[in-house]
C-alpha atoms as a PDB file:
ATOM      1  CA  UNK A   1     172.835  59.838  49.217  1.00  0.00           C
ATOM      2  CA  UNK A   2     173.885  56.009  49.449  1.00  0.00           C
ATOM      3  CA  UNK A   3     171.024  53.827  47.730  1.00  0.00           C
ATOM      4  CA  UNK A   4     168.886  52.099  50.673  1.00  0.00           C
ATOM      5  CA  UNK A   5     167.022  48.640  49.704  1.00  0.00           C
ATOM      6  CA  UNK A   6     164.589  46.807  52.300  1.00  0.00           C
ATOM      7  CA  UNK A   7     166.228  43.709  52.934  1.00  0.00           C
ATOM      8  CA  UNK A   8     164.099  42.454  55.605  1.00  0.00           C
ATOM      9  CA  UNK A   9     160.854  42.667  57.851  1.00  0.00           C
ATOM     10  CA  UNK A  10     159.451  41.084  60.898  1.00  0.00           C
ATOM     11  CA  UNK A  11     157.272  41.144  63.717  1.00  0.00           C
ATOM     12  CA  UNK A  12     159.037  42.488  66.834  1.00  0.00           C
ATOM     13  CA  UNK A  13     156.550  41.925  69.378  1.00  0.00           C
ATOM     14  CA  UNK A  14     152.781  41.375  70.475  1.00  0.00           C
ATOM     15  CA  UNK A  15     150.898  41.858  73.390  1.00  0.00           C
ATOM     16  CA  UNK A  16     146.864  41.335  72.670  1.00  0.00           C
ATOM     17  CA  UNK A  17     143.514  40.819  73.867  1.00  0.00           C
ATOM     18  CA  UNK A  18     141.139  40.202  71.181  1.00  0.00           C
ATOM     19  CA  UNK A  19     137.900  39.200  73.144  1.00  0.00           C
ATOM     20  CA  UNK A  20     138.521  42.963  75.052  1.00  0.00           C
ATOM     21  CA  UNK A  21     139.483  44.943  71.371  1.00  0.00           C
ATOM     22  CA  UNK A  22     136.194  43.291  70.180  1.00  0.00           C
ATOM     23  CA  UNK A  23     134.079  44.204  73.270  1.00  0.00           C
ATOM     24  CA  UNK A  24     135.069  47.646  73.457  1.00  0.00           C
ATOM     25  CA  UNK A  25     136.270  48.619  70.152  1.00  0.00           C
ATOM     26  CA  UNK A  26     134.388  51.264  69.109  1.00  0.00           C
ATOM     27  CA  UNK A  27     135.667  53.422  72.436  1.00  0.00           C
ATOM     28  CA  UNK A  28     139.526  52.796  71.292  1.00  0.00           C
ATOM     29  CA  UNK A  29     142.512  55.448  71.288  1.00  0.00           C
ATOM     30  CA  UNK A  30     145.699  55.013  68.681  1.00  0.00           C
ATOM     31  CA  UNK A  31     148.872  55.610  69.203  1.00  0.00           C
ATOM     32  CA  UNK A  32     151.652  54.698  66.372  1.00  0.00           C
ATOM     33  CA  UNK A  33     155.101  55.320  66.630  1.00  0.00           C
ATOM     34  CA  UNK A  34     157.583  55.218  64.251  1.00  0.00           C
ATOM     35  CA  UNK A  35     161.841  55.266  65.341  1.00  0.00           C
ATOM     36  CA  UNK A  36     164.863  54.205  64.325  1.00  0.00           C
ATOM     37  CA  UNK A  37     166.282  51.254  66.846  1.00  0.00           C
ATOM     38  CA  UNK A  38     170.046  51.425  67.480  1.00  0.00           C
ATOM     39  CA  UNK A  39     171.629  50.911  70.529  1.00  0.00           C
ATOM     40  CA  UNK A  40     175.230  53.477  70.161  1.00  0.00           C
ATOM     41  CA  UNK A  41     174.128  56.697  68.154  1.00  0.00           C
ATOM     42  CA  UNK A  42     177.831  56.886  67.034  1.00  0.00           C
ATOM     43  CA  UNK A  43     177.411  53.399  65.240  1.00  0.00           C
ATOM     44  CA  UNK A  44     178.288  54.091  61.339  1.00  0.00           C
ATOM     45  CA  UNK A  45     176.675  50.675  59.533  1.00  0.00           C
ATOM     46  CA  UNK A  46     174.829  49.371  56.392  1.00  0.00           C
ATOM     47  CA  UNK A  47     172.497  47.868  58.840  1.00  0.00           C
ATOM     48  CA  UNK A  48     169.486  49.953  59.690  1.00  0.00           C
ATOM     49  CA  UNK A  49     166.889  49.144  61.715  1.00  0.00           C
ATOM     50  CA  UNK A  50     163.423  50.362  62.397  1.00  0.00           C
ATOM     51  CA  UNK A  51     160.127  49.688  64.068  1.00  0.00           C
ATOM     52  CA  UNK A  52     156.307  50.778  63.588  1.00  0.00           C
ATOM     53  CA  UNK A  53     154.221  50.188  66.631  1.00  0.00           C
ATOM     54  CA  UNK A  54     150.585  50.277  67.067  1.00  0.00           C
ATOM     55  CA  UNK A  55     149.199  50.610  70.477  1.00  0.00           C
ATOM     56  CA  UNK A  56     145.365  50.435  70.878  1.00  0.00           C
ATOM     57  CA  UNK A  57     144.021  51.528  74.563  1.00  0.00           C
ATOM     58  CA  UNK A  58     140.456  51.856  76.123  1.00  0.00           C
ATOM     59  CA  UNK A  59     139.034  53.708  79.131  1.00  0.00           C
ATOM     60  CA  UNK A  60     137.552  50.584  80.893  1.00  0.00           C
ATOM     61  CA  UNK A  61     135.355  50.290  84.167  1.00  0.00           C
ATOM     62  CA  UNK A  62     138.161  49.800  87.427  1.00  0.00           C
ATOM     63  CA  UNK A  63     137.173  49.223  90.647  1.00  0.00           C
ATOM     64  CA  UNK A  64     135.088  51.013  93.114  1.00  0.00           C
ATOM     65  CA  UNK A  65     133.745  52.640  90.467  1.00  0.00           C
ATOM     66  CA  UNK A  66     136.984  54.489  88.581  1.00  0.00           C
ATOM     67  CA  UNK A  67     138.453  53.866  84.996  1.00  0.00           C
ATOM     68  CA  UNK A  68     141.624  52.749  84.310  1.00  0.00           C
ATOM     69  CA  UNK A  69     143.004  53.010  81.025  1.00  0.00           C
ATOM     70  CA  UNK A  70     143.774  49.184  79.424  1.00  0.00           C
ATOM     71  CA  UNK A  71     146.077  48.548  76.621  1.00  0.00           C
ATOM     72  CA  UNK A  72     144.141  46.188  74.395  1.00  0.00           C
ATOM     73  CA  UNK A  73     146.947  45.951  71.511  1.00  0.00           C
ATOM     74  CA  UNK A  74     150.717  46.468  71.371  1.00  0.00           C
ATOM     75  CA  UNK A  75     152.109  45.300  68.028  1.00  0.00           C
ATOM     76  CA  UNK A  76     155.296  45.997  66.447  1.00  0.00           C
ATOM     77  CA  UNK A  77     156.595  45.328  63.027  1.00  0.00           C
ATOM     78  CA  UNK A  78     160.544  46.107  62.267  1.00  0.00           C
ATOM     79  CA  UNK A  79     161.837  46.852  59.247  1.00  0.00           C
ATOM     80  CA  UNK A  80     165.917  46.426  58.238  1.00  0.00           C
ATOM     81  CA  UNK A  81     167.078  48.029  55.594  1.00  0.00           C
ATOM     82  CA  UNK A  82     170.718  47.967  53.599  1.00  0.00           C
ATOM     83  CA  UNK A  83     172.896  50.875  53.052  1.00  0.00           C
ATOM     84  CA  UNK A  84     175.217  50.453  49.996  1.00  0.00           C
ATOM     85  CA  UNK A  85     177.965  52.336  52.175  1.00  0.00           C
ATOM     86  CA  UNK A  86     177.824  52.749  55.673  1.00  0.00           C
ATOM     87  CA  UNK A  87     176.328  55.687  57.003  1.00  0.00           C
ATOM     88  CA  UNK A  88     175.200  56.732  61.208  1.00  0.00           C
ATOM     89  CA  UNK A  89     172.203  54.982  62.432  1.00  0.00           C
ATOM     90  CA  UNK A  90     168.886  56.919  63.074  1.00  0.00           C
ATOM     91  CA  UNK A  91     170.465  58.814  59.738  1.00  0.00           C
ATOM     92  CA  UNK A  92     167.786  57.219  57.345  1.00  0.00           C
ATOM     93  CA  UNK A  93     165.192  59.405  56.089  1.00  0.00           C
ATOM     94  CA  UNK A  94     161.578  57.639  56.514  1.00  0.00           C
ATOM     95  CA  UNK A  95     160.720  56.469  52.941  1.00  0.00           C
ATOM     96  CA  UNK A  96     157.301  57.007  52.267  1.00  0.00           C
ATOM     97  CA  UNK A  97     155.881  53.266  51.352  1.00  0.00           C
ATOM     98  CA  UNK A  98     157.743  52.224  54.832  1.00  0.00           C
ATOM     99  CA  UNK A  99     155.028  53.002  57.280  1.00  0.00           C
ATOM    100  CA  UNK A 100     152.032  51.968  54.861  1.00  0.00           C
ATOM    101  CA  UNK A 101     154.381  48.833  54.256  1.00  0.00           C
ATOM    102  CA  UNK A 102     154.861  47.428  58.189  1.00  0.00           C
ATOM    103  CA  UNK A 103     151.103  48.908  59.349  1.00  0.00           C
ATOM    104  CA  UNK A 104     150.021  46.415  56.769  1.00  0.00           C
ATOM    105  CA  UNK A 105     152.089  43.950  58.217  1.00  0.00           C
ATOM    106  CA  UNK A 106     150.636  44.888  62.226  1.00  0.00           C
ATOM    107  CA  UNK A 107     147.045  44.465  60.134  1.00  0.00           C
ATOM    108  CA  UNK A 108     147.788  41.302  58.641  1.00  0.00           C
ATOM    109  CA  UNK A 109     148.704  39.676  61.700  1.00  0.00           C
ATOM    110  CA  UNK A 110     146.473  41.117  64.454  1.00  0.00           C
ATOM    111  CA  UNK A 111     143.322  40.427  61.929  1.00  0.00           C
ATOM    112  CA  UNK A 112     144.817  36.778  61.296  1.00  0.00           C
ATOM    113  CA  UNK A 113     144.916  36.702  65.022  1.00  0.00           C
ATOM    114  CA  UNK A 114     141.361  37.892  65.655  1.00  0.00           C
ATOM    115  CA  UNK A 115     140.057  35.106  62.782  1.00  0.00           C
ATOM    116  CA  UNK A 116     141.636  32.481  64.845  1.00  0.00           C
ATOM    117  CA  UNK A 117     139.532  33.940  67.921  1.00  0.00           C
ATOM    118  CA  UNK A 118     136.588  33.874  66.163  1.00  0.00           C
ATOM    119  CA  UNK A 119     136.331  37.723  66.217  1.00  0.00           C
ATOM    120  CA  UNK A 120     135.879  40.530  63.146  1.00  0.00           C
ATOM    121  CA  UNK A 121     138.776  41.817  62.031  1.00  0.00           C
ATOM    122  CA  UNK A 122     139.592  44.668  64.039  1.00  0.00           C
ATOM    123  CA  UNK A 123     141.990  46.491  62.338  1.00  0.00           C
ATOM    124  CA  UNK A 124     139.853  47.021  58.733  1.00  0.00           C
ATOM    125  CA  UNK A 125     141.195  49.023  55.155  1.00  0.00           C
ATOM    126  CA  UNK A 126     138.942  52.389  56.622  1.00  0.00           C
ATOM    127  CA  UNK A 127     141.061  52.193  60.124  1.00  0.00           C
ATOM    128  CA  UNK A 128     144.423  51.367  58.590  1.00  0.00           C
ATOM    129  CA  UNK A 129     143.939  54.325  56.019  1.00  0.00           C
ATOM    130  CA  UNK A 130     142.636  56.473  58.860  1.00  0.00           C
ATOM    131  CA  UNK A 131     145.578  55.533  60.987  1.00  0.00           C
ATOM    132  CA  UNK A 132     147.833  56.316  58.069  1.00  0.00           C
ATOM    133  CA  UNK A 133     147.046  60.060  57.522  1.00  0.00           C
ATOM    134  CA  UNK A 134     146.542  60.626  61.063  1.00  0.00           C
ATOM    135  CA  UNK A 135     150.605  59.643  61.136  1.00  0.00           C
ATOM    136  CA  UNK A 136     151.539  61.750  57.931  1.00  0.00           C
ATOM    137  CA  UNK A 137     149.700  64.187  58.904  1.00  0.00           C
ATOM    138  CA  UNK A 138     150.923  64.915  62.559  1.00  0.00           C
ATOM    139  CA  UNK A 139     154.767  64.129  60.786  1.00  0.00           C
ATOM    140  CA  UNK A 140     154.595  66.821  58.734  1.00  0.00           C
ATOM    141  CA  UNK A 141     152.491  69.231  61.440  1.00  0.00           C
ATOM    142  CA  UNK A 142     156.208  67.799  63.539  1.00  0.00           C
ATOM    143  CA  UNK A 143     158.489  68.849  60.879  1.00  0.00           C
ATOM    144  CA  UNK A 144     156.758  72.454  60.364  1.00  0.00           C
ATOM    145  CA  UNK A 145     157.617  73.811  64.077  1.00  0.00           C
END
């Protein structure tokens, strides 16, 4: 296997709405995905690319009396990595400090984001580390079947 070194991360996106992940945050759902981003899967590169995105949503009250389901959070953190020869995309195997490493990142900013509102820090050590296993351990339930 080629050595692999991180030579870069970012944010790739945000969509957020901190006065309605404050108001109703104890009634949240995660969802965090983890892919590779390429655009021709027969690309061969030293250039790998991936992204972590957290997605928080809440059942909230609709009209005439229904629920809708609201995304309150959409963040995504993408992390490029070097290949010392070039190999596929998508080929990487997911290093275990890289998900730990960009959720921290989604944290970071979406708390730093919340401060500036004036709000508590929504996304907390407990939740992070919660969100964490939750993610290795529905990986490896993936990889069993």
């Amino acid at each position: 296997m080629t050595a692999i070194i991180a030579s870069a991360d970012r944010l790739y996106g945000i969509d957020f709405l901190p006065q309605e992940l404050a108001l109703h945050g104890g009634k949240v759902d995660f969802t965090l995905r983890y892919s590779p981003i390429f655009e021709d899967p027969a690309e061969v590169t030293t250039s790998h690319f991936t992204v972590l995105v957290l997605e928080v949503t809440a059942t909230v009250p609709g009209e005439s009396g229904t629920t809708v389901r609201r995304r309150l959070l959409r963040c995504g953190w993408e992390l490029e990595q070097t290949s010392a020869h070039p190999i596929p995309v998508g080929s990487l195997p997911e290093r275990p400090e890289e998900v730990r490493l960009l959720l921290e990142k989604i944290a970071v900013t979406v708390n730093d984001l919340a401060a500036r509102a004036g709000l508590p820090a929504p996304l907390q050590d407990e939740v992070t580390t919660s969100l964490l296993h939750h993610y290795r351990t529905t990986a490896a339930a993936n990889q069993t079947q």
